[in-house]
N, C-alpha and C. Protein backbone atom coordinates (compact mmCIF):
# COMPACT_ATOMS: atom_id res chain seq x y z
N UNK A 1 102.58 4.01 -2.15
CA UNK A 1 102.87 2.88 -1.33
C UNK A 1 101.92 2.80 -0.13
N UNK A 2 101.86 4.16 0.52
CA UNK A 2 101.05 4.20 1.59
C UNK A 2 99.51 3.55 1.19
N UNK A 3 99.14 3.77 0.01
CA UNK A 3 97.69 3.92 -0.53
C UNK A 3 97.42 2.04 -0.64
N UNK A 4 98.71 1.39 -1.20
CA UNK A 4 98.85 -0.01 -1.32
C UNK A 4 98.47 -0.56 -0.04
N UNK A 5 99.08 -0.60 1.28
CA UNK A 5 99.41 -0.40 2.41
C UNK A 5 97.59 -0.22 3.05
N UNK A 6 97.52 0.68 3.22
CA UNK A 6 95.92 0.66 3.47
C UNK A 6 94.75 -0.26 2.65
N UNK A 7 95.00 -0.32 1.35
CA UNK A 7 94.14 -1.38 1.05
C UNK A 7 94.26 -2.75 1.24
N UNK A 8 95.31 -3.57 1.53
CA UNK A 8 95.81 -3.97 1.97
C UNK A 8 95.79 -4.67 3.59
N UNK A 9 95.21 -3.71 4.45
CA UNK A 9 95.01 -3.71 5.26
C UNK A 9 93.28 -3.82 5.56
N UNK A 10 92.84 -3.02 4.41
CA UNK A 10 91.70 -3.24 4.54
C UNK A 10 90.80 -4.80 3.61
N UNK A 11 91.90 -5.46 2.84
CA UNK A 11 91.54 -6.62 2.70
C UNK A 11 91.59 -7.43 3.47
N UNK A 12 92.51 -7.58 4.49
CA UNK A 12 93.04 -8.19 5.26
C UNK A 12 91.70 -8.53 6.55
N UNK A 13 91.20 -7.21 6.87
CA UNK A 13 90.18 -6.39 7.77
C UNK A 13 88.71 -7.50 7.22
N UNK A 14 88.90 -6.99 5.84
CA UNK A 14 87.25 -7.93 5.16
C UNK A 14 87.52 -9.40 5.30
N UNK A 15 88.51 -10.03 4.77
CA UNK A 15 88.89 -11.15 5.11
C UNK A 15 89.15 -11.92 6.44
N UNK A 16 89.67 -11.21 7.78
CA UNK A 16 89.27 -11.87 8.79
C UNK A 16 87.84 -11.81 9.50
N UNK A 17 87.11 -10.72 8.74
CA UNK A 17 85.48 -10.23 9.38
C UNK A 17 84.37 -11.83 8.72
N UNK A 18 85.01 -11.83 6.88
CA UNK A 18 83.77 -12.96 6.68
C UNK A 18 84.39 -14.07 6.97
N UNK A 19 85.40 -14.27 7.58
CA UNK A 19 86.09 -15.28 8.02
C UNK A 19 84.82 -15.80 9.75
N UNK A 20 85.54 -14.80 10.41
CA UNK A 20 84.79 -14.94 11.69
C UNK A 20 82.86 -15.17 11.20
N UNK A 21 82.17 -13.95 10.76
CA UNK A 21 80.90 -14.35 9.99
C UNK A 21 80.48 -15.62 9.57
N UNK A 22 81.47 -16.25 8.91
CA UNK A 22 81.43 -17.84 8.25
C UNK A 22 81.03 -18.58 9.64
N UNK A 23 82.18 -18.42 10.35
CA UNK A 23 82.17 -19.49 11.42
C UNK A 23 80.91 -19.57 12.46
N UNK A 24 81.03 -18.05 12.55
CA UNK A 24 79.30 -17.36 13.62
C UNK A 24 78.00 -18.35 12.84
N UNK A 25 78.00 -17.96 11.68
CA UNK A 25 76.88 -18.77 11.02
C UNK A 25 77.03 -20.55 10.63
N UNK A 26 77.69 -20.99 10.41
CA UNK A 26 78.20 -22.22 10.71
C UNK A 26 77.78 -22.73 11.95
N UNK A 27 77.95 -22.18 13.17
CA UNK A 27 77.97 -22.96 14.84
C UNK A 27 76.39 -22.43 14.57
N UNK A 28 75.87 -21.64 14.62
CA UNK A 28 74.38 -21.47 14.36
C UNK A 28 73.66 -22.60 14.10
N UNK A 29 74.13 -22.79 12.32
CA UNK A 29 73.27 -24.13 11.74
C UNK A 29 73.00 -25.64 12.43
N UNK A 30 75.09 -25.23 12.72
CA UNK A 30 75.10 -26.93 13.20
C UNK A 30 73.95 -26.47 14.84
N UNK A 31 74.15 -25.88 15.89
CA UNK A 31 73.13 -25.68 16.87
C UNK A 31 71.55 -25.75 16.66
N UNK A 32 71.50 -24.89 15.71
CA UNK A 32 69.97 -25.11 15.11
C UNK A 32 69.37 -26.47 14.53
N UNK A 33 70.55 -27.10 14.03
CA UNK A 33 70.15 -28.44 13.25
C UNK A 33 70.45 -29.53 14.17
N UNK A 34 71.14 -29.53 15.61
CA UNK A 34 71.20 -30.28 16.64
C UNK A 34 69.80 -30.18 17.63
N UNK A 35 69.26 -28.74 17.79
CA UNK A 35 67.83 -28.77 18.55
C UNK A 35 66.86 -29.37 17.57
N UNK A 36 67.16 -29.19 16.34
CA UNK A 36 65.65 -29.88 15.41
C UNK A 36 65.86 -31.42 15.57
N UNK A 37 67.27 -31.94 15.53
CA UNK A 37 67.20 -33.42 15.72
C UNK A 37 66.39 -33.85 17.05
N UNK A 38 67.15 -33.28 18.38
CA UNK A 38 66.75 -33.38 19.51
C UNK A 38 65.10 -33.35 19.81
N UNK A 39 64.68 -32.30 18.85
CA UNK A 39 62.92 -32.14 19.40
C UNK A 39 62.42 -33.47 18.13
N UNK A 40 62.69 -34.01 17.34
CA UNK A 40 62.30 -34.56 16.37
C UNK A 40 62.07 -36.49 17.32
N UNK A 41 63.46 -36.33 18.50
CA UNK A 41 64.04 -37.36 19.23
C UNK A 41 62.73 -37.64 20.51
N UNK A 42 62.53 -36.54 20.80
CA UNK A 42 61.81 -36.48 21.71
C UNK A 42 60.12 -37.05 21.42
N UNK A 43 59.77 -36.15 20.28
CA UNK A 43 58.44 -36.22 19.86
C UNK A 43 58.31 -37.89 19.36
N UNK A 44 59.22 -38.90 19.02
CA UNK A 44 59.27 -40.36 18.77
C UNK A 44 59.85 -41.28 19.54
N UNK A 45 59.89 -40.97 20.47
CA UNK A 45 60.42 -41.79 21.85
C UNK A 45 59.45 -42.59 22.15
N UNK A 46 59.49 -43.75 22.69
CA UNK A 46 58.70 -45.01 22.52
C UNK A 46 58.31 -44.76 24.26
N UNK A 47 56.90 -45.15 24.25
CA UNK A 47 55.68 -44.80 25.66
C UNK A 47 56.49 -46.23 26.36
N UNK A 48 56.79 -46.19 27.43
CA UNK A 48 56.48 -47.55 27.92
C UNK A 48 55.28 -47.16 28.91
N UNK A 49 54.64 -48.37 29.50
CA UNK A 49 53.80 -48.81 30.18
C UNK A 49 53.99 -49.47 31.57
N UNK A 50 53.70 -48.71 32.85
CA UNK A 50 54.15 -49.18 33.63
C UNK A 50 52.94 -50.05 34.26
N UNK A 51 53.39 -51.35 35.35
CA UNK A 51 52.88 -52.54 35.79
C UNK A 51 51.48 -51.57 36.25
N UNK A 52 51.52 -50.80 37.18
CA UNK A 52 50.55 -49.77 38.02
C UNK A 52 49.41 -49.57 36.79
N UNK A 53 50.13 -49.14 35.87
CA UNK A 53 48.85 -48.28 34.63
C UNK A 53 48.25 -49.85 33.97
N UNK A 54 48.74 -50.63 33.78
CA UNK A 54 48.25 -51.74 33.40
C UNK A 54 47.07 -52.34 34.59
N UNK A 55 47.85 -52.33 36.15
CA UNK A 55 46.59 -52.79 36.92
C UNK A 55 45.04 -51.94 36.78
N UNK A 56 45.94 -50.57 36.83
CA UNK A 56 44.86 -49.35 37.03
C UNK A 56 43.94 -49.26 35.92
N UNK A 57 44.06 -49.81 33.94
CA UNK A 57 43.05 -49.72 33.12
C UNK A 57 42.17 -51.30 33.30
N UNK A 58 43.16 -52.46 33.64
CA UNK A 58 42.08 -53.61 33.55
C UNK A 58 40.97 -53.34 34.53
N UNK A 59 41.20 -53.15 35.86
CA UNK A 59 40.87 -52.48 37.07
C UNK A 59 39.45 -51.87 36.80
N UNK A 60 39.60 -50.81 36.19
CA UNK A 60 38.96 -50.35 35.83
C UNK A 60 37.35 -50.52 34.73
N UNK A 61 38.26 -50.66 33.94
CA UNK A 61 37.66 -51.78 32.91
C UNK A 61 36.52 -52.81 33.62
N UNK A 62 37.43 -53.73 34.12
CA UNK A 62 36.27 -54.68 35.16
C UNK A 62 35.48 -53.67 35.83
N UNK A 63 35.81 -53.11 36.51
CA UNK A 63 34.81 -52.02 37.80
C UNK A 63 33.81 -51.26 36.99
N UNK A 64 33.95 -51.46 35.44
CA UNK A 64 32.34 -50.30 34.85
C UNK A 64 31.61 -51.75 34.28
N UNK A 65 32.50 -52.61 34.16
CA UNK A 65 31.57 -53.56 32.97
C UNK A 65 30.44 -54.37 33.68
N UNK A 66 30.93 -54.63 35.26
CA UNK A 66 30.73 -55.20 36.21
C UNK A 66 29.67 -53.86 36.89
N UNK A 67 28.38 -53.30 36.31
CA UNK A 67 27.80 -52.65 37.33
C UNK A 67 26.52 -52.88 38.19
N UNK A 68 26.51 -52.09 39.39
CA UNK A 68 25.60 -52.04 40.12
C UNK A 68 23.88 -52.39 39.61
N UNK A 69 23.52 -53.29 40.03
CA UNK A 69 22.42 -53.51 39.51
C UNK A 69 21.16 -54.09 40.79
N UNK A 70 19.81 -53.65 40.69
CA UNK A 70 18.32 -54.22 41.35
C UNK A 70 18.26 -55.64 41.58
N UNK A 71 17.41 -55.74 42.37
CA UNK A 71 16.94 -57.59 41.87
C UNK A 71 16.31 -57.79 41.28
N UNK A 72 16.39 -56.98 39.60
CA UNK A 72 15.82 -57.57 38.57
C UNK A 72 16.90 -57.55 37.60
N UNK A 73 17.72 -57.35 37.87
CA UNK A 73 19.66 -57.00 36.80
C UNK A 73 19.16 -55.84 36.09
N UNK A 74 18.32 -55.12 36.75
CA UNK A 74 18.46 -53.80 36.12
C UNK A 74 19.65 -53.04 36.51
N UNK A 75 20.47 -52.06 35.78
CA UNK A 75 21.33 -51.57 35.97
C UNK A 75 20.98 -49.92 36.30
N UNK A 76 21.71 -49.41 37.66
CA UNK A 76 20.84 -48.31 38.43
C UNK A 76 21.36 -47.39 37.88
N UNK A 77 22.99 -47.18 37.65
CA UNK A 77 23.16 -45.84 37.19
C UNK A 77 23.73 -45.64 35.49
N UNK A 78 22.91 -46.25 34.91
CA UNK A 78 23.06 -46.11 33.36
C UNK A 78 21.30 -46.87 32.63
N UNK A 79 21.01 -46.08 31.70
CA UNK A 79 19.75 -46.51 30.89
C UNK A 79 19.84 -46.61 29.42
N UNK A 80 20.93 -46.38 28.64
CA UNK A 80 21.43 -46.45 27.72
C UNK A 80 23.06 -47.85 27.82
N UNK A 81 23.26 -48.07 26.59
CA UNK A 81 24.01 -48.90 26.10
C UNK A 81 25.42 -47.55 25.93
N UNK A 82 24.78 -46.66 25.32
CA UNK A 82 25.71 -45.83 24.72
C UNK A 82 26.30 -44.82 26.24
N UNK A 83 25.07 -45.01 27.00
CA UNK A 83 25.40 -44.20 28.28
C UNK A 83 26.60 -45.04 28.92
N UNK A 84 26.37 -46.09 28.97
CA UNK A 84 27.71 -46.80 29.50
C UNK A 84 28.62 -47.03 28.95
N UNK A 85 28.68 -47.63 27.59
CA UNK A 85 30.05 -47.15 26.57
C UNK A 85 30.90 -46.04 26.62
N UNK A 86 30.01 -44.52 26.85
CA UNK A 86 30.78 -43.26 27.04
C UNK A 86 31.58 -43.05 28.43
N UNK A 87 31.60 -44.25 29.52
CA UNK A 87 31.69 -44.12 30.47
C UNK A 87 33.35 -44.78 30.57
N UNK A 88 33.56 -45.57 29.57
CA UNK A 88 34.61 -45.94 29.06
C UNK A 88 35.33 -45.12 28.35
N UNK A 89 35.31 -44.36 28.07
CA UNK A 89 35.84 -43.58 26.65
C UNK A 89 37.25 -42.86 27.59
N UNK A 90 37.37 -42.69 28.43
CA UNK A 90 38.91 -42.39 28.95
C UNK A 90 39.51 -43.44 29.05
N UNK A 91 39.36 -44.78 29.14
CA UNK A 91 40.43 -46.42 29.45
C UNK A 91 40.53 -47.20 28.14
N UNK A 92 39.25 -47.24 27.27
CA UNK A 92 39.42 -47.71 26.45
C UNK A 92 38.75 -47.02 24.67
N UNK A 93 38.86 -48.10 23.86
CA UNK A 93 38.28 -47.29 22.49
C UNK A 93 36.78 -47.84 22.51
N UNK A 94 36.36 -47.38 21.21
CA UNK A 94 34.95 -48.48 21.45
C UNK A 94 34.65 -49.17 20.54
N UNK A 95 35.69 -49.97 20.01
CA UNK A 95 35.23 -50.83 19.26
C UNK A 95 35.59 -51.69 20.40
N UNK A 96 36.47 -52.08 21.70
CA UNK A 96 36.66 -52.96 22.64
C UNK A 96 35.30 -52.58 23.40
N UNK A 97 34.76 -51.83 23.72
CA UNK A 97 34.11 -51.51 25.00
C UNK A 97 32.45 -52.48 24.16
N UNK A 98 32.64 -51.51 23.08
CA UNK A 98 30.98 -52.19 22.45
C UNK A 98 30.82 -53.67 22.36
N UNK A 99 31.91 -54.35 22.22
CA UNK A 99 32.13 -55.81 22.06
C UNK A 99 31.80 -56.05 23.83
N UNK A 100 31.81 -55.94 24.35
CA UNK A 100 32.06 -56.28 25.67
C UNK A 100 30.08 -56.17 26.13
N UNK A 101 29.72 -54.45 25.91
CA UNK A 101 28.79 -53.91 27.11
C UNK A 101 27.52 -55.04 25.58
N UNK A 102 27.73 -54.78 24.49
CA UNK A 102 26.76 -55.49 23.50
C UNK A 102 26.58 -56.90 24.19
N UNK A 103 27.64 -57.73 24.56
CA UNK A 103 27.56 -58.93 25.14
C UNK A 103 26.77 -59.28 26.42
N UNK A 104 26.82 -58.17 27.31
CA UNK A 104 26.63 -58.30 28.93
C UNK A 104 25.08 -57.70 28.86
N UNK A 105 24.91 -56.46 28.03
CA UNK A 105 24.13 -56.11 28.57
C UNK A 105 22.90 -55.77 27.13
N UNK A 106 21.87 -55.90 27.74
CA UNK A 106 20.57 -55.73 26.82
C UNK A 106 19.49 -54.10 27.10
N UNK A 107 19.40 -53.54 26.36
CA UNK A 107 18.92 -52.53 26.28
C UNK A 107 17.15 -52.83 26.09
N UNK A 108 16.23 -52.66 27.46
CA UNK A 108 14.68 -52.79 27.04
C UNK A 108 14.25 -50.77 27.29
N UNK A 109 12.93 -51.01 26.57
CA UNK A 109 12.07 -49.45 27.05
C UNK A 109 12.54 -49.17 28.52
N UNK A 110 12.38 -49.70 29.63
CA UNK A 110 12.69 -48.87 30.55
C UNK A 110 14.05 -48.94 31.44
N UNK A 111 14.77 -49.16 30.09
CA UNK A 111 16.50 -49.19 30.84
C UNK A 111 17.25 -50.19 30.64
N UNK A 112 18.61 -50.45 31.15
CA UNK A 112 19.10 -51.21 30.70
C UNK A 112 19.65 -52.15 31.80
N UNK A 113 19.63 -53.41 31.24
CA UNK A 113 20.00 -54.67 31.78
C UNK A 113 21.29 -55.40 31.74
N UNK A 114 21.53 -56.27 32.95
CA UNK A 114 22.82 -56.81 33.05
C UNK A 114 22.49 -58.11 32.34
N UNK A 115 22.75 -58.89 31.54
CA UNK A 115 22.60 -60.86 31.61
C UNK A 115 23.24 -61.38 32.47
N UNK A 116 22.54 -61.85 33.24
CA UNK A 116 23.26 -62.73 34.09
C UNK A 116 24.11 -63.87 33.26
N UNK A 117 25.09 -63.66 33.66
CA UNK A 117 26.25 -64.92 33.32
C UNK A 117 27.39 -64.17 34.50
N UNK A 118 28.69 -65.07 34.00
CA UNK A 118 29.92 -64.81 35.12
C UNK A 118 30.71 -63.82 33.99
N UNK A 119 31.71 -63.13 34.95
CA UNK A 119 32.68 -62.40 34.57
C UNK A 119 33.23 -63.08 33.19
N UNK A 120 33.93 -62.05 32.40
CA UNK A 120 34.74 -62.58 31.60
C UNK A 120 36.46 -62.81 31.91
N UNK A 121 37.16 -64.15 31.58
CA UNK A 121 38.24 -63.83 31.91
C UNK A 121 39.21 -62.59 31.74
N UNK A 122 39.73 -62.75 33.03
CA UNK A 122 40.67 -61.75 32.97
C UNK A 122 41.91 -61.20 33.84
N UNK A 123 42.55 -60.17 33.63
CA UNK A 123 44.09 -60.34 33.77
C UNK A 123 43.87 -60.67 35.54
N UNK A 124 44.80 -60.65 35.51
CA UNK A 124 45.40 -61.33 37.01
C UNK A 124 46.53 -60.57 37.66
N UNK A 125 46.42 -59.61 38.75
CA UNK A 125 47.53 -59.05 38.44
C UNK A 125 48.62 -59.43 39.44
N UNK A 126 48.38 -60.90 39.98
CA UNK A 126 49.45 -61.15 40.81
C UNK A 126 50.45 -62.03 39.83
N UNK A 127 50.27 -62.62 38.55
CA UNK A 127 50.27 -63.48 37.61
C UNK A 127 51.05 -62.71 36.27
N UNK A 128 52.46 -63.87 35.96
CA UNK A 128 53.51 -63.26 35.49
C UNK A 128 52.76 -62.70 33.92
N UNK A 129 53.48 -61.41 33.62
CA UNK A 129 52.79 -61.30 32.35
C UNK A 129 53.89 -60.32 31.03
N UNK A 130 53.84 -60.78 29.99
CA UNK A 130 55.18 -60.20 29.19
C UNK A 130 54.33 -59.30 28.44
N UNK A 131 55.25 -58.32 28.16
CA UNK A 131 55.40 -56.95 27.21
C UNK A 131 55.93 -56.76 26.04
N UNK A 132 55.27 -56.84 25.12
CA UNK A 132 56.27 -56.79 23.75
C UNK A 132 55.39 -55.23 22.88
N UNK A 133 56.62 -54.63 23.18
CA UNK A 133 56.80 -53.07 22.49
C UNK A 133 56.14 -53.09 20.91
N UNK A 134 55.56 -52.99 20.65
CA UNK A 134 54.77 -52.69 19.41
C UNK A 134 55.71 -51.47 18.29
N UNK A 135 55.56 -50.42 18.76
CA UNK A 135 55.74 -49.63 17.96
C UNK A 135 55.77 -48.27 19.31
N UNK A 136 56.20 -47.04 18.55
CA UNK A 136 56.36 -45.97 20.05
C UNK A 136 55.39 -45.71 20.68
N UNK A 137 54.57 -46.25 20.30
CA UNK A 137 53.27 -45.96 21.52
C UNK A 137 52.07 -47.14 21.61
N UNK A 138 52.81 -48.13 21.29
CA UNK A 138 51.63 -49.08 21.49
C UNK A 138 52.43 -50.71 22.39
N UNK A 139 51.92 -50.80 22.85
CA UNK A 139 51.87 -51.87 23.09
C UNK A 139 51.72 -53.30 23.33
N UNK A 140 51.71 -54.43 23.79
CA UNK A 140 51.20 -55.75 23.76
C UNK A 140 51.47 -56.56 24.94
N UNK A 141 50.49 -56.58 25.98
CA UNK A 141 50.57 -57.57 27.13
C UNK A 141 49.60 -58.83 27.09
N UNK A 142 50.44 -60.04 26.90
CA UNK A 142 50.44 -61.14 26.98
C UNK A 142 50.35 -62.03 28.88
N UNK A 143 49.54 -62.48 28.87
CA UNK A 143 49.16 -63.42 30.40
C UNK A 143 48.43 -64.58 29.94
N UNK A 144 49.25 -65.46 30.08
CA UNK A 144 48.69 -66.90 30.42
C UNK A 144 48.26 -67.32 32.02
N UNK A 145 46.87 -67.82 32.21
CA UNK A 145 45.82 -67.77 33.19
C UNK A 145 45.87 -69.57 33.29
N UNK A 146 45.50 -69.52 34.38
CA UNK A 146 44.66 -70.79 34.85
C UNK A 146 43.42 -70.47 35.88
N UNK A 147 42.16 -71.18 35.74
CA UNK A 147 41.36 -70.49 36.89
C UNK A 147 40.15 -71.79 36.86
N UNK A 148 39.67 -72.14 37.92
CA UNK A 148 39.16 -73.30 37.87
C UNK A 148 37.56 -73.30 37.22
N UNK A 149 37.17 -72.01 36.80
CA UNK A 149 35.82 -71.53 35.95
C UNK A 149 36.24 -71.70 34.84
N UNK A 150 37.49 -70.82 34.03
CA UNK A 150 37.76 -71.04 32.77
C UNK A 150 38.78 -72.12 32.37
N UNK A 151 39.97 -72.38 33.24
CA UNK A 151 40.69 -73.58 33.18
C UNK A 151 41.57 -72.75 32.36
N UNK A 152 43.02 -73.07 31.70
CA UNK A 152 44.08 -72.55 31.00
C UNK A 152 43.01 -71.26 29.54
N UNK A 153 43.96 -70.06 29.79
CA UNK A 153 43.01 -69.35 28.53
C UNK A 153 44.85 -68.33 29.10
N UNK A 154 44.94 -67.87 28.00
CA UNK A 154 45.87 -66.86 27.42
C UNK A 154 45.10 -65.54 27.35
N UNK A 155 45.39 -64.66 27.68
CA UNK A 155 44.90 -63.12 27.27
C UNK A 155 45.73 -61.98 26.76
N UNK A 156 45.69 -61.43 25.75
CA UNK A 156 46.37 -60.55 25.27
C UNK A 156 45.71 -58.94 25.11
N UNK A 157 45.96 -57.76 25.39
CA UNK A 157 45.76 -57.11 25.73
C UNK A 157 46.85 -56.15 24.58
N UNK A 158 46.08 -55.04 23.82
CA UNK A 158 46.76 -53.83 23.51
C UNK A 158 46.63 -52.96 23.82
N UNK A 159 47.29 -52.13 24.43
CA UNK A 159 47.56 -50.71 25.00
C UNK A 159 47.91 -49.96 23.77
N UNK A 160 47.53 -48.44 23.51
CA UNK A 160 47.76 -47.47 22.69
C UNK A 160 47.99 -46.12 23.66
N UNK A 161 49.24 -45.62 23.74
CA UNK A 161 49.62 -44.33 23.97
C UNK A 161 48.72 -43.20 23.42
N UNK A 162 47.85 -42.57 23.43
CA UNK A 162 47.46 -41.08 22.73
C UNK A 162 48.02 -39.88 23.52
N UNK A 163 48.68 -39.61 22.32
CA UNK A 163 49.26 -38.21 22.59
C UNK A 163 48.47 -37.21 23.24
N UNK A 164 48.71 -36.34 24.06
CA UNK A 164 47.92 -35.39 25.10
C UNK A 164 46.79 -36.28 26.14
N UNK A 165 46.99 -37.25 26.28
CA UNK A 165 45.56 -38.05 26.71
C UNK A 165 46.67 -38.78 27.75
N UNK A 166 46.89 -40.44 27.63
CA UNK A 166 46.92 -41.57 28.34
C UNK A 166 46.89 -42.81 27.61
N UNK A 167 47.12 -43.86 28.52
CA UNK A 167 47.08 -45.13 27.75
C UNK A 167 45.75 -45.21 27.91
N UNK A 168 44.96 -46.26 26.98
CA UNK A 168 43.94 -46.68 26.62
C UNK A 168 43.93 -48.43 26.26
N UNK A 169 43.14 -49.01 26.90
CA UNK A 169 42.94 -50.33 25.79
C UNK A 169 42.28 -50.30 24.52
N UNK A 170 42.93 -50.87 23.26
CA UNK A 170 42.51 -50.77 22.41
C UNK A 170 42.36 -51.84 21.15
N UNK A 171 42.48 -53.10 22.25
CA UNK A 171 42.62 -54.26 21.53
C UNK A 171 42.68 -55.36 22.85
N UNK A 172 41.58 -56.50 22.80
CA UNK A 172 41.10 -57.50 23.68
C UNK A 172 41.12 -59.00 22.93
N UNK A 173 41.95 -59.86 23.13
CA UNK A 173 41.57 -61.20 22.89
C UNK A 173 41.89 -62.23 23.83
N UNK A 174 41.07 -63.17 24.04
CA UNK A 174 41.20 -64.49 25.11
C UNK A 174 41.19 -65.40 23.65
N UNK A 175 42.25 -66.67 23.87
CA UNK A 175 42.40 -68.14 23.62
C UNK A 175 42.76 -69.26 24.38
């Protein structure tokens, strides 16, 4: 009886041990499978774009395209096309930048040149302008302009989030 009695006891013993075990490993998974959601949450969270970073890339943008130049529109601190394109390469991509510096500026033997013409339109930043969320890291700013050089023109503007980097422009159209 005694011998019944002890085994008995020792089923009892195994049975509340993989009991507790079950549960230990259970709160584990579900914990483990709550941080993988959470980092999964994080890593796809949608960039917004604040008003500041929008002044600060057009800003910019204008301030290289727009450079210092002689009284011959020679341009003083760039002699390459590509030298000034790379000068962009933190604000924007270059399929926007090459469209732009290809337009403005002409590359001769001893350096490179501005064409004289006027600015191209552009954003306004006292001038209302809407945001439509693209996708988690991209964006779309829309500004309708009036200006007595160009007269009514719309500008749309895409912003791209890169991961470890910054926003960038990466898409330019006026209508």
């Amino acid at each position: 009886m005694r011998n019944n009695q002890n085994n008995f006891r020792a089923f009892k013993l195994a049975f509340y041990m993989s009991i507790l075990l079950s549960l230990f490993l259970f709160t584990y998974q579900v914990a483990a499978i709550e941080y993988k959601d959470s980092d999964v949450q994080e890593t796809s969270m949608e960039q917004t774009i604040t008003h500041d970073k929008i002044v600060n890339l057009t800003d910019q943008f204008m301030d290289r395209l727009v450079q210092e130049i002689n009284e011959d529109y020679k341009v003083i601190h760039f002699d390459t096309k590509e030298a000034l394109k790379s000068s962009f390469d933190t604000i924007a991509n270059r399929d926007v930048t090459s469209e732009y510096i290809d337009f403005y500026y002409e590359e001769k033997v001893d350096g490179l040149y501005i064409l004289p013409t006027e600015i191209p339109p552009w954003f306004i930043e006292k001038n209302h302008y809407d945001v439509i969320q693209l996708n988690g890291n991209q964006v779309k700013v829309i500004q309708e302009n009036e200006t007595d050089l160009y007269g009514d023109y719309i500008i749309t503007y895409e912003f791209t989030y890169i991961h470890n980097e910054d926003w960038k422009i990466t898409e330019i159209s006026i209508t």
